[in-house]
C-alpha atoms as a PDB file:
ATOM      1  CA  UNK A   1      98.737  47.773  64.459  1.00  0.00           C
ATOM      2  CA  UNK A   2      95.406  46.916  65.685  1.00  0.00           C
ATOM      3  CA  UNK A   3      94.859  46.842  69.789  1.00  0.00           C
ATOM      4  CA  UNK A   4      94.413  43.619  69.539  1.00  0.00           C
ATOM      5  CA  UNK A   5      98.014  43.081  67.889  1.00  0.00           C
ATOM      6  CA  UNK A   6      99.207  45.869  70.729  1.00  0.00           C
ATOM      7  CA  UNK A   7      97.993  43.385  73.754  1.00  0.00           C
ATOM      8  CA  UNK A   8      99.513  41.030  72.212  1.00  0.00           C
ATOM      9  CA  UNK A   9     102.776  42.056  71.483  1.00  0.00           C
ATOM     10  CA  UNK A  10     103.402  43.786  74.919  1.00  0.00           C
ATOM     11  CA  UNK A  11     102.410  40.541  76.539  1.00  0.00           C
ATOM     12  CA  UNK A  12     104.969  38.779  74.301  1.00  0.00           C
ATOM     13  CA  UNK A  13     107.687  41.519  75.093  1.00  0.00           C
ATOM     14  CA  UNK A  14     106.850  41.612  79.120  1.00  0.00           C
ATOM     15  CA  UNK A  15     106.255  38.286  79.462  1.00  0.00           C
ATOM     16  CA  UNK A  16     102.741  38.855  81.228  1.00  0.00           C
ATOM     17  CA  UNK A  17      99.613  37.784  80.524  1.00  0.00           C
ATOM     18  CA  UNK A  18      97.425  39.228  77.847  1.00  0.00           C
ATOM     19  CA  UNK A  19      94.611  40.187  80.454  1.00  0.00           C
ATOM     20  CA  UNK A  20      97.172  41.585  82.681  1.00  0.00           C
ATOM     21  CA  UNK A  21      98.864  43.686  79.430  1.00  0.00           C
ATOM     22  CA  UNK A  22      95.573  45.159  78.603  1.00  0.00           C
ATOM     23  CA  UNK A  23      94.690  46.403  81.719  1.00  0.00           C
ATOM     24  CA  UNK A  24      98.353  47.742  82.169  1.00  0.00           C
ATOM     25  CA  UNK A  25      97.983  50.029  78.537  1.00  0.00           C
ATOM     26  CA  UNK A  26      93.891  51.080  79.297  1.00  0.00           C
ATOM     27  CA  UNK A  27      94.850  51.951  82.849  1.00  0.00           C
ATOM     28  CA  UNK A  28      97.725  53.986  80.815  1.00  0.00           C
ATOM     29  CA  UNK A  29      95.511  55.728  78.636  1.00  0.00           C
ATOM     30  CA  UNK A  30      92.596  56.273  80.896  1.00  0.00           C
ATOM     31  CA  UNK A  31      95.477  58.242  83.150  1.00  0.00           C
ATOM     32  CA  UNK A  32      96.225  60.046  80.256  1.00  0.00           C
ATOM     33  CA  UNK A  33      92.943  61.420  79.555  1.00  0.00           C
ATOM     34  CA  UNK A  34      92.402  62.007  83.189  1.00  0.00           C
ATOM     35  CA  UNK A  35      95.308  64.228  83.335  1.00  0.00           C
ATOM     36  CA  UNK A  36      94.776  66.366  79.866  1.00  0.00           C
ATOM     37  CA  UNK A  37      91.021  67.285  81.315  1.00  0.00           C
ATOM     38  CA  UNK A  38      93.163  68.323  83.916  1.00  0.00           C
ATOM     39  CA  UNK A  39      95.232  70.278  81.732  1.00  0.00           C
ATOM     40  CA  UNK A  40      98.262  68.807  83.134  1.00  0.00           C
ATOM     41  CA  UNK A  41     101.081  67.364  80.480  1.00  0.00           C
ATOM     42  CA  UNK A  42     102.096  63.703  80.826  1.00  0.00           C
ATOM     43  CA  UNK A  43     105.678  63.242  79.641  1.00  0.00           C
ATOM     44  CA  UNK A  44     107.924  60.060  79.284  1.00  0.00           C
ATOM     45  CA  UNK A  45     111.375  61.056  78.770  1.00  0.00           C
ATOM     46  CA  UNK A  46     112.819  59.532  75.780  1.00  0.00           C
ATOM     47  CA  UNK A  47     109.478  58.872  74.083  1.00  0.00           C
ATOM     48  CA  UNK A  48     107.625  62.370  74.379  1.00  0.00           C
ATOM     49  CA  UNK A  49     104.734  63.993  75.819  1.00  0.00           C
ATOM     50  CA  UNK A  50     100.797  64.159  75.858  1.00  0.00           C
ATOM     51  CA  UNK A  51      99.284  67.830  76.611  1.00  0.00           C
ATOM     52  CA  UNK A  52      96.371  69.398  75.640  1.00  0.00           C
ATOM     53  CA  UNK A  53      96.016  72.824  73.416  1.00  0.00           C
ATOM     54  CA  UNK A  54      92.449  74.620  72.786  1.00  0.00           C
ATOM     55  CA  UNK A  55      91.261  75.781  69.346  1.00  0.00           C
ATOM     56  CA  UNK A  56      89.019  78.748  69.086  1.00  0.00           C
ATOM     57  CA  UNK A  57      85.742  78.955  67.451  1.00  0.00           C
ATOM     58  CA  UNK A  58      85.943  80.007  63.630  1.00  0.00           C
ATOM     59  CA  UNK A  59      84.250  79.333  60.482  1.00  0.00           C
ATOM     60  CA  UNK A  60      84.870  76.840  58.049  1.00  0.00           C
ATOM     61  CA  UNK A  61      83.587  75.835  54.356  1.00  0.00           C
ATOM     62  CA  UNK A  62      81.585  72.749  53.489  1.00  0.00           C
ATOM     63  CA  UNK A  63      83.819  71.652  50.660  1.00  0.00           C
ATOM     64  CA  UNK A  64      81.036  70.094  48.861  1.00  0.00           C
ATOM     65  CA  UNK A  65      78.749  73.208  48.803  1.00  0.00           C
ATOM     66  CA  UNK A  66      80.852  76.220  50.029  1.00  0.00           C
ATOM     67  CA  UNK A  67      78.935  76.904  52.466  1.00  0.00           C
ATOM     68  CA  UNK A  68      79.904  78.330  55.547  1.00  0.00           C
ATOM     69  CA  UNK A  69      79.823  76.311  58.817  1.00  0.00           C
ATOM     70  CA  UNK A  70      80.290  77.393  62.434  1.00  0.00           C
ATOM     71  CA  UNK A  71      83.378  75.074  63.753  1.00  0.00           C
ATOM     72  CA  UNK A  72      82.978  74.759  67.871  1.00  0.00           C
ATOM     73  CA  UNK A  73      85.671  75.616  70.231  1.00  0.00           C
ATOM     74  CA  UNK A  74      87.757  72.479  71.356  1.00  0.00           C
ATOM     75  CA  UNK A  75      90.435  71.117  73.485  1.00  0.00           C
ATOM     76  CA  UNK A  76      92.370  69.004  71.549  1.00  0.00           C
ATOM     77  CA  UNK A  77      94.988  66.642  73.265  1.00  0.00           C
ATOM     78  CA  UNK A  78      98.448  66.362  70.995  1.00  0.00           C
ATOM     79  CA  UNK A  79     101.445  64.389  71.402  1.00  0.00           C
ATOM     80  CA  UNK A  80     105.009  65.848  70.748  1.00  0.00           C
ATOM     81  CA  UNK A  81     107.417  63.175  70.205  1.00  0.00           C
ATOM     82  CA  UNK A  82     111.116  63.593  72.194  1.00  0.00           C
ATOM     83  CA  UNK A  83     114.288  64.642  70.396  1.00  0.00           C
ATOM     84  CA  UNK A  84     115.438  60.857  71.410  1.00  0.00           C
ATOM     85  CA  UNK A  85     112.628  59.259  69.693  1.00  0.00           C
ATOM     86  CA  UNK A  86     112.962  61.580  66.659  1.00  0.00           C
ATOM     87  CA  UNK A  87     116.616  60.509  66.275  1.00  0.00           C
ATOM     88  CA  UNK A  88     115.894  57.349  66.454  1.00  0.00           C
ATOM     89  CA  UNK A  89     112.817  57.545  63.771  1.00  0.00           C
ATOM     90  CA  UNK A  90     115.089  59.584  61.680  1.00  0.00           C
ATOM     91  CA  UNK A  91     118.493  57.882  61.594  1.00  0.00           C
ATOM     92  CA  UNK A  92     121.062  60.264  59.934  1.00  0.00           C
ATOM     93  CA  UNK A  93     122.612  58.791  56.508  1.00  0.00           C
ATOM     94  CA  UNK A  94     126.398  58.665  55.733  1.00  0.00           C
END
């Protein structure tokens, strides 16, 4: 799904207007990033959660040449999906 297709559908869905829907989900995101620099978690029960987790430095291969290259440390933000969500992803079979 395309953003574009997202606008779209959550304008269908909340009956709103597609400028309005857009600025609801990048005001959503932009929060989202504000809090992981932070390093605060943002969690939505029933869906999951968005926190952050930091990598160290280490060194990696090219895998074209084999040669070694330095890999910076990073903060990386990751999203952990809710039991409630993964039952519902994952219905059990009879």
């Amino acid at each position: 799904m395309t953003k574009a297709e997202l606008i779209d559908a959550i304008a269908a869905e909340a009956g709103v207007t597609k400028a309005d829907a857009e600025r609801t989900v990048s005001a959503f995101f932009d929060i989202v990033v504000k809090t992981a620099k932070e390093g605060d978690k943002v969690a939505w029960p029933g869906f999951g959660s968005f926190s952050t987790s930091k990598s160290t430095a280490r060194i990696g291969r090219n895998p074209q040449t084999g040669e070694a290259v330095n890999i910076a440390a990073s903060t990386r933000l990751k999203f952990t999906s809710s039991s409630t969500l993964k039952a519902a992803l994952n219905p059990k079979k009879k």
